[in-house]
N, C-alpha and C. Protein backbone atom coordinates (compact mmCIF):
# COMPACT_ATOMS: atom_id res chain seq x y z
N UNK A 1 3.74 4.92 -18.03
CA UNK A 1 4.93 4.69 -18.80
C UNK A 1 5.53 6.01 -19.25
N UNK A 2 7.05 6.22 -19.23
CA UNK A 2 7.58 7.52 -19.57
C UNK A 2 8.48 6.90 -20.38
N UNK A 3 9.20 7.76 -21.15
CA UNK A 3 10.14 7.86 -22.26
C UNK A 3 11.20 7.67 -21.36
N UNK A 4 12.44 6.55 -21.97
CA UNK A 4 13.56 6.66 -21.36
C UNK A 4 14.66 8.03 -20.90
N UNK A 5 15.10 8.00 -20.04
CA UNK A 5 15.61 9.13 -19.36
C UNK A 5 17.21 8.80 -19.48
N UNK A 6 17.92 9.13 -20.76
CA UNK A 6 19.22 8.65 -20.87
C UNK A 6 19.96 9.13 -19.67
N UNK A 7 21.00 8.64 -19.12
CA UNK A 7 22.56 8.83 -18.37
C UNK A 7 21.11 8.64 -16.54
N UNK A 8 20.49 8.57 -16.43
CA UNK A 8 19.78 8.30 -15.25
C UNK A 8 20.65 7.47 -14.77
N UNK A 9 20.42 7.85 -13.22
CA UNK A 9 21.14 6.89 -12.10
C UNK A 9 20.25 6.68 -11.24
N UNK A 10 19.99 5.39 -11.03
CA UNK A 10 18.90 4.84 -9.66
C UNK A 10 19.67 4.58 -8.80
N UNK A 11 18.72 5.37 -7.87
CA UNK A 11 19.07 4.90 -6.09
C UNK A 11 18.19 3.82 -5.76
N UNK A 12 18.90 2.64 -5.49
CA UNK A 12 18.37 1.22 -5.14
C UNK A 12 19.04 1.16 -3.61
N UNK A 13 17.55 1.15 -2.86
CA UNK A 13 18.21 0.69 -1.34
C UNK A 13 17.43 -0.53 -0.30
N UNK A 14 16.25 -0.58 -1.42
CA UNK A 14 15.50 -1.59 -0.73
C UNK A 14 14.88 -2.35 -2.09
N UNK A 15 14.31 -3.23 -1.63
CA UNK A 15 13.63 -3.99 -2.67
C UNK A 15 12.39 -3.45 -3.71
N UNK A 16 11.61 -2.32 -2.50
CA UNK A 16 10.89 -1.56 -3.18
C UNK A 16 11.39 -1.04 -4.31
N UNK A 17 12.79 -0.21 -4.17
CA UNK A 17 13.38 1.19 -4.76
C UNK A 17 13.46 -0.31 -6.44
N UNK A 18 14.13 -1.24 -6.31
CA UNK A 18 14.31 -2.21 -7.33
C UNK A 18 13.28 -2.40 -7.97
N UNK A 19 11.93 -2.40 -7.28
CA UNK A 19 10.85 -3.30 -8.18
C UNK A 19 10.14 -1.62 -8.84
N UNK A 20 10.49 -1.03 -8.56
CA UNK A 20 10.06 0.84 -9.09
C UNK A 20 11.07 0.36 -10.08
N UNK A 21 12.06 0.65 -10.09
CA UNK A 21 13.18 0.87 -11.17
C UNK A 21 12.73 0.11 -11.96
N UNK A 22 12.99 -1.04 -12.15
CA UNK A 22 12.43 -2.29 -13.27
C UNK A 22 10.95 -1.71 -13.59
N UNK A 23 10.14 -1.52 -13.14
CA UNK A 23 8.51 -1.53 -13.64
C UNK A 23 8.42 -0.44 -14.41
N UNK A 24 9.81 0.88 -14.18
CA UNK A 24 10.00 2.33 -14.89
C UNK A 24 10.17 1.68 -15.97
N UNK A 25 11.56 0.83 -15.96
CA UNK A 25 12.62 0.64 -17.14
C UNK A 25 11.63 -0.67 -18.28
N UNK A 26 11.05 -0.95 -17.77
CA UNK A 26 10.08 -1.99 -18.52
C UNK A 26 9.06 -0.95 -19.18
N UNK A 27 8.41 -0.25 -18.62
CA UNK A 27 7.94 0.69 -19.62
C UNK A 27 8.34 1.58 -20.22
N UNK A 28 9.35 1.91 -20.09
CA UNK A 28 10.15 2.47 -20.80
C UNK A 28 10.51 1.79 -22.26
N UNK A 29 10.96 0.75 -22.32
CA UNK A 29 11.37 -0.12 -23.09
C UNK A 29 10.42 -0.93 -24.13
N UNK A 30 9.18 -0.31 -23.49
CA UNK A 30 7.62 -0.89 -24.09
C UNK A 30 7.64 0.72 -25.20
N UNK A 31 7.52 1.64 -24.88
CA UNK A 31 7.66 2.98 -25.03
C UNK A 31 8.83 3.29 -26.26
N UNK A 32 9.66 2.36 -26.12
CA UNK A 32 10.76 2.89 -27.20
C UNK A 32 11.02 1.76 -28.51
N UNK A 33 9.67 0.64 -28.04
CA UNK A 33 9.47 -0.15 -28.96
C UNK A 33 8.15 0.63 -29.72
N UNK A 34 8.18 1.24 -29.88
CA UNK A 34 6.57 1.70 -30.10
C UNK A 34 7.19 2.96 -31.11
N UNK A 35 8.68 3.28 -31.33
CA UNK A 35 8.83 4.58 -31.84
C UNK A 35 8.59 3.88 -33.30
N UNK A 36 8.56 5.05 -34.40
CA UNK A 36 8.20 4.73 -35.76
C UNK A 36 9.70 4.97 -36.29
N UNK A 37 11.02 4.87 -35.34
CA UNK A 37 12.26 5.11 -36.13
C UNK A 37 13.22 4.63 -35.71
N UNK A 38 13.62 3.45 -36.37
CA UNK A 38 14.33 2.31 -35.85
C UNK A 38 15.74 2.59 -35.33
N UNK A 39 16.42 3.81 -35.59
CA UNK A 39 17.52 4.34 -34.72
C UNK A 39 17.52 4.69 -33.67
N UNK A 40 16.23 5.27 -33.52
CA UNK A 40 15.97 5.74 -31.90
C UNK A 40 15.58 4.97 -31.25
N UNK A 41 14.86 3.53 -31.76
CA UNK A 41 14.12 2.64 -31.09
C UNK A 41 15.68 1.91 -30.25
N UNK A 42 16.51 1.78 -30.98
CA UNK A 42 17.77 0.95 -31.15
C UNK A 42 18.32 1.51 -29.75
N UNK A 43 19.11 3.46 -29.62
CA UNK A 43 19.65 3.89 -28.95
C UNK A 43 18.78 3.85 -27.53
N UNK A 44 17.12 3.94 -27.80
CA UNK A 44 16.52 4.06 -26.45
C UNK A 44 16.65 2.35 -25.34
N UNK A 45 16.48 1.71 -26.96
CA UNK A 45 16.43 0.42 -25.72
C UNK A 45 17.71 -0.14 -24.85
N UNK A 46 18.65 0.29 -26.01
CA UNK A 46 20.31 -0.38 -25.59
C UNK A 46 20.48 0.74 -23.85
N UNK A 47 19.85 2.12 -24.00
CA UNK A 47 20.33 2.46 -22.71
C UNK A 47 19.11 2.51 -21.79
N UNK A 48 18.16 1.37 -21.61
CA UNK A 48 16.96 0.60 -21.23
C UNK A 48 18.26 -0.38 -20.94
N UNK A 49 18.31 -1.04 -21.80
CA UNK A 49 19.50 -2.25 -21.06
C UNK A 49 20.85 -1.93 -20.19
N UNK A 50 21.22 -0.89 -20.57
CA UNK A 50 22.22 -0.90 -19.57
C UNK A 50 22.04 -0.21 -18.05
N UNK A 51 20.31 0.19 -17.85
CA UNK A 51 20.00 0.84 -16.70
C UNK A 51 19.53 -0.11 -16.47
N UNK A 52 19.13 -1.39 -16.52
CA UNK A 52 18.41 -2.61 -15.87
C UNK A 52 19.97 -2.93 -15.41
N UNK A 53 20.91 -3.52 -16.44
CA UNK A 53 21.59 -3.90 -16.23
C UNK A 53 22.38 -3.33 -14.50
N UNK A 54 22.49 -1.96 -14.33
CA UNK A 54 22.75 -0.87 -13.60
C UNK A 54 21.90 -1.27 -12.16
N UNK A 55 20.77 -1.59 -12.36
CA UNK A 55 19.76 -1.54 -11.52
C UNK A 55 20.04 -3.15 -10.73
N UNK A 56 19.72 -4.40 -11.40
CA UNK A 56 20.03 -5.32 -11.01
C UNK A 56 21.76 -5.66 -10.25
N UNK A 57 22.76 -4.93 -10.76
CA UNK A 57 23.84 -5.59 -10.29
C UNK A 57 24.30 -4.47 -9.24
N UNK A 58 23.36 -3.19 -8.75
CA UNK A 58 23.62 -2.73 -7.63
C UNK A 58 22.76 -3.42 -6.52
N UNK A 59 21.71 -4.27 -6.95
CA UNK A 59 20.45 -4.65 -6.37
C UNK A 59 21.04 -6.48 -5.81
N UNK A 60 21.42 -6.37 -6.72
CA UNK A 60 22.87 -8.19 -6.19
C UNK A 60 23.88 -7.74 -5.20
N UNK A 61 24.82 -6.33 -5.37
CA UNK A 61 25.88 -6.02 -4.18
C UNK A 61 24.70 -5.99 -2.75
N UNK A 62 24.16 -5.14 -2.83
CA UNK A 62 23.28 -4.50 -1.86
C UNK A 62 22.66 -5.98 -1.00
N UNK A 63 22.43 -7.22 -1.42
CA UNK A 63 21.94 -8.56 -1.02
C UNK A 63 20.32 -8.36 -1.26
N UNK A 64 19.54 -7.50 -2.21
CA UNK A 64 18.30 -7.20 -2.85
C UNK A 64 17.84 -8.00 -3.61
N UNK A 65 18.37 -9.00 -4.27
CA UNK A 65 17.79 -10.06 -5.30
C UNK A 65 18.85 -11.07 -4.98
C-alpha cells in the first residue's frame, strides 16, 4: 500500500493495467483512512475518488469492464 499520488494519470490498456490501478487506489484509500487528520484524510480520499472514478470510465471507453 502507498500514499495517494495526487494529479496521477493511469495508463489503462488492458484489464490487467485496470485491476493494478484499483488494487493501488484501494490501498491507497485504506492508507488515507488511517491518517490522524481529518483534512487530509478528506483531500486524500476525494482525489482516491476521482482517480477510480478516472480509471473505471477510461476502462468502460476502452470495452475493459
Amino acid at each position: 500500500m502507498d500514499l495517494v499520488r495526487f494529479g496521477k494519470q493511469w495508463e489503462i490498456n488492458t484489464r490487467e493495467d485496470y485491476d493494478k490501478a484499483m488494487e493501488a487506489l484501494e490501498g491507497a484509500d485504506f492508507c488515507a483512512r488511517m491518517c490522524d487528520d481529518y483534512a487530509t484524510e478528506r483531500r486524500e480520499r476525494e482525489e482516491v475518488a476521482r482517480q477510480m472514478a478516472e480509471v473505471v470510465r477510461t476502462a468502460k471507453q476502452k470495452g475493459l469492464i
